[in-house]
Protein backbone atom coordinates (compact mmCIF):
# COMPACT_ATOMS: atom_id res chain seq x y z
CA UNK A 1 -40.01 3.57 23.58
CA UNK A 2 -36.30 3.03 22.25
CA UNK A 3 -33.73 1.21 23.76
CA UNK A 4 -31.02 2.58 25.12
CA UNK A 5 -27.41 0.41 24.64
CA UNK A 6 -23.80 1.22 26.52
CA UNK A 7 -21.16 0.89 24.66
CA UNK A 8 -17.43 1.29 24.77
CA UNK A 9 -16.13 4.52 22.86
CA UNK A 10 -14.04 2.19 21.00
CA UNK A 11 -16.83 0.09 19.50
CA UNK A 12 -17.99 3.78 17.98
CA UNK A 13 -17.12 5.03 13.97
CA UNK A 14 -18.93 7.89 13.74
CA UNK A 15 -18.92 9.36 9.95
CA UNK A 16 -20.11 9.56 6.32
CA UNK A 17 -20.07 6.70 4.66
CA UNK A 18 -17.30 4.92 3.34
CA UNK A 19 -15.37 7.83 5.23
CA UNK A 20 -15.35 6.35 8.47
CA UNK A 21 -14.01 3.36 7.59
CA UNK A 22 -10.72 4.95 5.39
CA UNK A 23 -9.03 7.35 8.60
CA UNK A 24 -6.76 4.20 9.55
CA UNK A 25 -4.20 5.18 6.44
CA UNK A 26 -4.29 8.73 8.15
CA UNK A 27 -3.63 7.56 11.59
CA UNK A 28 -0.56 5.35 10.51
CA UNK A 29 1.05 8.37 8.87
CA UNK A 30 0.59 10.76 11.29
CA UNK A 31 1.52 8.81 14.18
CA UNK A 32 4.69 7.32 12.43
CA UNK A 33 6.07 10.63 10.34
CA UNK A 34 6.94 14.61 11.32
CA UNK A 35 5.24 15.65 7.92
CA UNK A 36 4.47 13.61 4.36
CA UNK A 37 2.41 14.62 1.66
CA UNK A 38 -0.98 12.74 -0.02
CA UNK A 39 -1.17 11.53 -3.33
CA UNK A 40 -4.76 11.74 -4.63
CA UNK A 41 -6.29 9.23 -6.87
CA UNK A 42 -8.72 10.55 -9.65
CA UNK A 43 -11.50 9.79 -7.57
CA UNK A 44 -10.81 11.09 -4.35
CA UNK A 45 -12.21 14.37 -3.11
CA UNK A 46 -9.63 16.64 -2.20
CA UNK A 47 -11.38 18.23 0.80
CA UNK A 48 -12.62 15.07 1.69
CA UNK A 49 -8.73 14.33 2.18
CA UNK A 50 -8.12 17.29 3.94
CA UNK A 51 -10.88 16.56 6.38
CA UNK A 52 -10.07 13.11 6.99
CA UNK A 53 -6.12 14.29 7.67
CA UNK A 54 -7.09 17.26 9.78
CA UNK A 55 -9.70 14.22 11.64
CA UNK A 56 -6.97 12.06 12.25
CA UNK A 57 -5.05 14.65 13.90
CA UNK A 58 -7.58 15.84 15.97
CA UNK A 59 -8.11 12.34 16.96
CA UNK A 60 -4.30 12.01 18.29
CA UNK A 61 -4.43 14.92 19.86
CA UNK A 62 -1.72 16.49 17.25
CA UNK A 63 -1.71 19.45 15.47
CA UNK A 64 -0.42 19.73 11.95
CA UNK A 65 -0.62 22.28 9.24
CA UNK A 66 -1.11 21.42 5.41
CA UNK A 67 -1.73 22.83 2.20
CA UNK A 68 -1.88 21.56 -1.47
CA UNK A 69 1.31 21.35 -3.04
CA UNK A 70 -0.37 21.94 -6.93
CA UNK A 71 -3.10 23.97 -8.23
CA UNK A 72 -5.23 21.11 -9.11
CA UNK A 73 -5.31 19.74 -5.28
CA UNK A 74 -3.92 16.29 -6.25
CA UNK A 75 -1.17 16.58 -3.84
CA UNK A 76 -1.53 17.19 -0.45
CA UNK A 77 1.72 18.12 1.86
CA UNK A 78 1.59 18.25 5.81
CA UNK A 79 3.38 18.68 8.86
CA UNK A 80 3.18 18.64 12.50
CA UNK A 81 2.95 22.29 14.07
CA UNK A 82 5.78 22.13 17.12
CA UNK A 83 3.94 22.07 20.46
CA UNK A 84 3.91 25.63 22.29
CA UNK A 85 5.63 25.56 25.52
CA UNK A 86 3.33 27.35 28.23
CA UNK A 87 4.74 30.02 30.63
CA UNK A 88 4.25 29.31 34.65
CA UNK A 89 3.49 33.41 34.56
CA UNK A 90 0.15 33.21 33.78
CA UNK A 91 -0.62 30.75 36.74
């Protein structure tokens, strides 16, 4: 029978490999800038960038909207989307 563990959310990565362990980079941008863009080294995996940025953001509860800023996808741009401000009519 397995064993069954609690554990704090915190104590939790949940990813793909090395993945999991790079989001902090993502985090600290987001959280400190309105928009920036993402320079990619020849060995990173553009839409393994995008998905880690678009992670991070889910994470914080932000939204944000990016594209590539070249053809080749070696730079990534991004900014947060302003929040929508909800009506009391539909209440």
């Amino acid at each position: 029978m397995p064993r069954f563990k609690k554990l704090d959310p915190s104590e939790v990565v949940v990813g793909r490999g090395p993945a999991k362990i790079s989001r902090e980079p993502y985090l600290k941008a987001i959280q400190s800038n309105e928009a920036g863009s993402i320079e990619l080294e020849d060995d990173d995996r553009p839409g393994t960038v995008k998905r880690l940025l678009r992670e991070a953001a889910r994470d914080l509860g932000i939204k944000i909207r990016s594209s590539w800023a070249d053809d080749t996808q070696r730079t990534l741009v991004w900014k947060k989307s302003p929040e929508k401000k909800t009506s009391a009519r539909g209440r």
